[in-house]
Protein backbone atom coordinates (compact mmCIF):
# COMPACT_ATOMS: atom_id res chain seq x y z
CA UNK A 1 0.00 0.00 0.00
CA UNK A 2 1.33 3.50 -0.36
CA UNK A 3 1.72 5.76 1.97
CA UNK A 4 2.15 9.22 2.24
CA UNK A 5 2.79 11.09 5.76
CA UNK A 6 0.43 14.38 6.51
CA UNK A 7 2.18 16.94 8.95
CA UNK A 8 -0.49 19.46 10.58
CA UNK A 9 1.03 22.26 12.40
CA UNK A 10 -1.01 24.08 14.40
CA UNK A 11 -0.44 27.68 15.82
CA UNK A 12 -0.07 31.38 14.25
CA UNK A 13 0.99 31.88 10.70
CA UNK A 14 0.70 35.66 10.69
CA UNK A 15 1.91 38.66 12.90
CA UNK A 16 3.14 41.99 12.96
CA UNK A 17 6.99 42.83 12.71
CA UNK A 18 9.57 41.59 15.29
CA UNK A 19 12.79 41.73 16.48
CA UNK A 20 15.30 40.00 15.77
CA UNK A 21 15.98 36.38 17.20
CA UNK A 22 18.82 33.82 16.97
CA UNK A 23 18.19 30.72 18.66
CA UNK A 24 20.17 27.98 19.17
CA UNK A 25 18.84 24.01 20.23
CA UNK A 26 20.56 20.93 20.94
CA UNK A 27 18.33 17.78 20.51
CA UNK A 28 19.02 14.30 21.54
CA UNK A 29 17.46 11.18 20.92
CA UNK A 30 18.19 7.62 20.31
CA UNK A 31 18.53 8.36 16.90
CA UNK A 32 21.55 10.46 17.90
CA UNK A 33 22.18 14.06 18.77
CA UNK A 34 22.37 17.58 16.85
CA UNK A 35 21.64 21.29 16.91
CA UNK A 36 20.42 24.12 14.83
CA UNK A 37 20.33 27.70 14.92
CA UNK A 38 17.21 29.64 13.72
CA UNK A 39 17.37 33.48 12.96
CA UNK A 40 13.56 35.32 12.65
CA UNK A 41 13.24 38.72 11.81
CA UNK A 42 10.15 40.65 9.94
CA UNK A 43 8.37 37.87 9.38
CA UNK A 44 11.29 35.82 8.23
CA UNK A 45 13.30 32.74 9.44
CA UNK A 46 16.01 30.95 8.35
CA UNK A 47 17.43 27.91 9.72
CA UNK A 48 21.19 26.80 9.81
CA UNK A 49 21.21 22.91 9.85
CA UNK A 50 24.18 21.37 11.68
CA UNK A 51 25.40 17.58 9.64
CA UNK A 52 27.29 16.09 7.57
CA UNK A 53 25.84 18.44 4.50
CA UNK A 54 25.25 22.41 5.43
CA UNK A 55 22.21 23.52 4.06
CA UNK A 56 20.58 27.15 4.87
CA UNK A 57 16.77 27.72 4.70
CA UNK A 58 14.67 30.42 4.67
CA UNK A 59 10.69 31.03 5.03
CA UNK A 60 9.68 34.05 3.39
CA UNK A 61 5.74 34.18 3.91
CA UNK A 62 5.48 38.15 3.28
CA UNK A 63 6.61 37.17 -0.46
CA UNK A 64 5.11 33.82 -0.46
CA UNK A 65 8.43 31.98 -0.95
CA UNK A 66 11.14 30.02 0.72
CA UNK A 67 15.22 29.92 -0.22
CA UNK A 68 17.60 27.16 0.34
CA UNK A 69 21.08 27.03 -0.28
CA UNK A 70 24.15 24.46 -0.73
CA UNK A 71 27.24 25.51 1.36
CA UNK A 72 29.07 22.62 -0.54
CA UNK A 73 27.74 23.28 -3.87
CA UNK A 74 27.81 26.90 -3.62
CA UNK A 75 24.52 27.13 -5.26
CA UNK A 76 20.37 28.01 -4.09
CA UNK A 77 16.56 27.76 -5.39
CA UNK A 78 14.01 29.02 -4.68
CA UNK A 79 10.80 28.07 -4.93
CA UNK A 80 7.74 29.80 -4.56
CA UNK A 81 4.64 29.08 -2.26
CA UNK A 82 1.96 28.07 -5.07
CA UNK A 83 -1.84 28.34 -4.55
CA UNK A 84 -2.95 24.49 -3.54
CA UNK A 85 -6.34 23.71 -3.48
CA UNK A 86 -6.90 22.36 -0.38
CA UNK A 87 -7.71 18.58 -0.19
CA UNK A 88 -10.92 16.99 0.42
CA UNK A 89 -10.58 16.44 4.39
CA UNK A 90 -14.52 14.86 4.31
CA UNK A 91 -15.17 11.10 5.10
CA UNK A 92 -11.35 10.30 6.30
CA UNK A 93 -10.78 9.07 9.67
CA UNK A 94 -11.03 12.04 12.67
CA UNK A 95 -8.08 11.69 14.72
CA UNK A 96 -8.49 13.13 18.23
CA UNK A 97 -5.61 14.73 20.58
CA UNK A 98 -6.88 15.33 23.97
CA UNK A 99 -4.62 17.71 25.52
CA UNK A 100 -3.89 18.66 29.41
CA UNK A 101 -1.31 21.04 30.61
CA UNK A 102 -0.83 22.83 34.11
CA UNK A 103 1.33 25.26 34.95
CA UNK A 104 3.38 24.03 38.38
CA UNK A 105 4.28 27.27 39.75
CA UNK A 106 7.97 26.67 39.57
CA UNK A 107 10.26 29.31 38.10
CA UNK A 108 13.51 28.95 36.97
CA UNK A 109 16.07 31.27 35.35
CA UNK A 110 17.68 29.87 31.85
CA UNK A 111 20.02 31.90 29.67
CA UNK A 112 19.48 34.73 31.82
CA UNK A 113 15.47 34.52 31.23
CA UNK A 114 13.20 33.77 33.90
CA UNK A 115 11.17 30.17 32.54
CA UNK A 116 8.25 28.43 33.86
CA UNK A 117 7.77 24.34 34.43
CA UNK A 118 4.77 23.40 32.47
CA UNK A 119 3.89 19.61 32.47
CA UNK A 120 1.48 18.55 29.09
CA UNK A 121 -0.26 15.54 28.67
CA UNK A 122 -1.11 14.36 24.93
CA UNK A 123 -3.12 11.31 24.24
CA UNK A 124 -4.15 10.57 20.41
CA UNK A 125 -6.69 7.87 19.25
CA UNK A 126 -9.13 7.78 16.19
CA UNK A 127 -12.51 9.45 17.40
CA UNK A 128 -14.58 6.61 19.25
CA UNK A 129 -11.45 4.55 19.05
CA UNK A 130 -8.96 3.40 22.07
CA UNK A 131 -5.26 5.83 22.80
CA UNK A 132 -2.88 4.66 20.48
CA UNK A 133 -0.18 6.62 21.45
CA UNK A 134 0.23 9.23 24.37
CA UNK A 135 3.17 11.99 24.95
CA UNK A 136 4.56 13.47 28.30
CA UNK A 137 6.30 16.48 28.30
CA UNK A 138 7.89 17.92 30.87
CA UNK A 139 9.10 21.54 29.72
CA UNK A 140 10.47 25.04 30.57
CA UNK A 141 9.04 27.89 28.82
CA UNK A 142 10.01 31.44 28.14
CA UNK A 143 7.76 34.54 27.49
CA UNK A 144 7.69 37.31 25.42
CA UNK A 145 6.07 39.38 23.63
CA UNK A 146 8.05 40.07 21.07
CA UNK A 147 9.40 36.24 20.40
CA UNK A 148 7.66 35.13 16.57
CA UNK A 149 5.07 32.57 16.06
CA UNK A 150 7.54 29.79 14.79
CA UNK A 151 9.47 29.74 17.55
CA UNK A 152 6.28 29.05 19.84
CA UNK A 153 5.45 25.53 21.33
CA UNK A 154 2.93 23.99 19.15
CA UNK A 155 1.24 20.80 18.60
CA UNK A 156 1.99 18.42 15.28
CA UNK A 157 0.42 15.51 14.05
CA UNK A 158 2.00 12.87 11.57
CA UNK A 159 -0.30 10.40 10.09
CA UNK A 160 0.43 7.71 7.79
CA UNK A 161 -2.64 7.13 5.42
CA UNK A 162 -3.55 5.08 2.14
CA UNK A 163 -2.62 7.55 -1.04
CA UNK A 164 -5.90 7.08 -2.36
CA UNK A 165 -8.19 8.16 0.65
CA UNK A 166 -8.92 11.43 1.55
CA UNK A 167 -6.97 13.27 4.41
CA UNK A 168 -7.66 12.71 8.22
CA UNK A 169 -9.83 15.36 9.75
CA UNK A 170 -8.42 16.28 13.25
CA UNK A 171 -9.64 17.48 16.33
CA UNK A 172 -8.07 19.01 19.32
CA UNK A 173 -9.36 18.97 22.91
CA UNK A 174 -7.47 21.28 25.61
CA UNK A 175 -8.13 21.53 28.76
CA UNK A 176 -6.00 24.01 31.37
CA UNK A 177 -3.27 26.04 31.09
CA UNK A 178 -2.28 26.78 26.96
CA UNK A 179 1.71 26.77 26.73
CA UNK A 180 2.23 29.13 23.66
CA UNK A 181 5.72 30.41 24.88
CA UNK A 182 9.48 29.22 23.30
CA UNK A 183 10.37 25.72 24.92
CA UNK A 184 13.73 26.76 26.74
CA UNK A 185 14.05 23.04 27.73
CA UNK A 186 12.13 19.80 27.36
CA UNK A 187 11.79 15.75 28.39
CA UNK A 188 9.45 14.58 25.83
CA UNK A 189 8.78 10.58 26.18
CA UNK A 190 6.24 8.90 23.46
CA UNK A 191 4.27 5.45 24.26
CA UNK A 192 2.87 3.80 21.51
CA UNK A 193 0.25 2.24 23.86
CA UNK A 194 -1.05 -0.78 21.16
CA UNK A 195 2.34 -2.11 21.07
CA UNK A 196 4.21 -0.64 23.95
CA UNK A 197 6.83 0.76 22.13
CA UNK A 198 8.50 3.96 24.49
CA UNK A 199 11.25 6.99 23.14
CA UNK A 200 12.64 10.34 24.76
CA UNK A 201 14.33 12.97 23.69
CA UNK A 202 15.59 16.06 24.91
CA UNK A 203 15.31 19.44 23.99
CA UNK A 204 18.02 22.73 24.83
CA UNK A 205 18.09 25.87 23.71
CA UNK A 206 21.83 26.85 24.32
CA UNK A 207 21.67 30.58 22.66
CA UNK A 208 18.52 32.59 23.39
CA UNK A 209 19.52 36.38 21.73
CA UNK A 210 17.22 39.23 20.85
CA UNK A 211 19.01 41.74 18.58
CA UNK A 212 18.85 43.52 15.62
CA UNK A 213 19.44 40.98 12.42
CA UNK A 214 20.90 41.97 9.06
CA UNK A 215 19.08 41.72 6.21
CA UNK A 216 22.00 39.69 4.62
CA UNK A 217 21.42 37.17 6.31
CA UNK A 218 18.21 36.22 4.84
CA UNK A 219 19.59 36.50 1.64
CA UNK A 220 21.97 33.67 -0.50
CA UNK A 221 25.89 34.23 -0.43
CA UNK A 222 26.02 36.93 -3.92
CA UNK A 223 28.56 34.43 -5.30
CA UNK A 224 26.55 31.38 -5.15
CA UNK A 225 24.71 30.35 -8.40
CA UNK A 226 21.25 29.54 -8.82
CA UNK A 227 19.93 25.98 -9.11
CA UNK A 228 16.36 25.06 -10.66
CA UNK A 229 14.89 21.42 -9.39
CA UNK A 230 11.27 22.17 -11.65
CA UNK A 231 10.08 18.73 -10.22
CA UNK A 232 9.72 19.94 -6.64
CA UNK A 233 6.58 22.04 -8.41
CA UNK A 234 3.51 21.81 -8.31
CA UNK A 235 1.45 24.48 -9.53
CA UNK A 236 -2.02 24.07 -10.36
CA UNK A 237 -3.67 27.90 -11.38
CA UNK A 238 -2.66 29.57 -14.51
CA UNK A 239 -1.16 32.23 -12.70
CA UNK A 240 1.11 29.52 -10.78
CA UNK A 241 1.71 27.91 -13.91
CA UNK A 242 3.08 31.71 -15.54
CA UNK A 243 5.31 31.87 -12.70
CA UNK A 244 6.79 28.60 -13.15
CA UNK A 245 6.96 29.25 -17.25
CA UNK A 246 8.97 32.37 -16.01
CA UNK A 247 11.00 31.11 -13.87
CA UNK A 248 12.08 28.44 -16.65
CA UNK A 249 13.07 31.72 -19.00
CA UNK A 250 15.14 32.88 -16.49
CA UNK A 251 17.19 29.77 -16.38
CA UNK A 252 17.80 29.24 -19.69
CA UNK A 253 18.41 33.26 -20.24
CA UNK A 254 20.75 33.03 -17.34
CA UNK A 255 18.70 35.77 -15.70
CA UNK A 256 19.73 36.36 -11.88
């Protein structure tokens, strides 16, 4: 059967202008142990991945487009953020995440920030159906106004469902205290209840800055060269499918 995996992210996409943040996290697993650094400013944020390969991305939602580059290859893309018509959600399975936090009262200082302890609960089961999987997490939280909506705890659901049926619906229940703020630190440990399968990781943010950001640095290296991958899109509207045309005469005019 094939598969395909659906990620829903739930929490803010939109917001006025901020400062600037670099952030820094460490995250271990049994899968191993790495770090990345995200920079957000005006709406923007780009992400330095740590490996065995450096790649840069950024999110551009203000000119509906995101920007990758190669430190290797010395090359980038981009690729636009084409209209998709959103898929038929109707008649798919509901999947149901009942979620509990409370705030403990403790508070902590981190990085020179004061933090609060915040223990969630997550438990996830097809509607009517038994908990297939439940989540702990045991976390430290920083406030402020000012910090941008990515960098805010959220909750995300993967799903693994047939190719040929239509999308899971999904419903949230919360009940107590909302954690919205930047996880500073966090124990997360996952059950797969039907089997008993168990995982943690851990979660550190080592730099926590707020500070003014260039605009270079949301920008590709001016000596890199630009790649086109015209697989990765999928445009649907005739407007999309203009861009795409254009984009094409660029590359073969050797426009910048």
């Amino acid at each position: 059967m094939r598969c395909r995996a659906a990620l829903i992210t739930f929490g803010l996409l939109t917001a006025p202008l901020w400062a600037g943040w670099k952030i820094t996290t460490v995250t271990s697993s049994s899968f191993g142990r790495w770090s990345g650094t995200s920079y957000y400013r005006n709406g923007m944020e780009r992400t330095d991945a740590a490996g065995p390969s450096s790649f840069v991305t950024v999110l551009d939602p203000n000119r509906k487009r995101a920007i990758g580059w190669d430190l290797e290859r010395r090359e980038y893309w981009i690729r636009r953020f084409y209209e998709q018509r959103p898929p038929e959600a109707s008649g798919g399975p509901v999947y149901v995440i009942d979620i509990e936090s409370r705030d403990t009262g403790e508070r902590r200082t981190m990085l020179g920030r004061e933090v609060r302890h915040v223990i969630t609960e997550e438990r996830r089961h097809e509607q009517d159906g038994p908990v297939t999987s439940e989540i702990h997490i045991d976390g430290w939280y920083y406030e402020s106004n000012s910090l941008p909506p990515a960098a805010r705890a959220h909750t995300a659901l993967f799903a693994a469902v047939d190719a040929h049926s239509p999308l899971p619906r999904v419903k949230i229940n919360q009940r107590g205290f909302l954690e919205t703020g930047l996880p500073v630190s966090t124990i997360t440990t996952s059950i797969q209840t039907d089997h008993g399968a168990r995982a943690q990781s851990t979660s550190q943010v080592t730099e926590l800055v707020e500070a003014p950001l260039h605009p270079a640095l949301f920008e590709p290296p001016a000596d890199f060269h630009r790649a086109y991958h015209y697989e990765t899109y999928a445009a649907n509207t005739w407007r999309d499918k203009a861009l795409l045309c254009w984009d094409w005469i660029e590359d073969r005019l050797g426009l910048p």
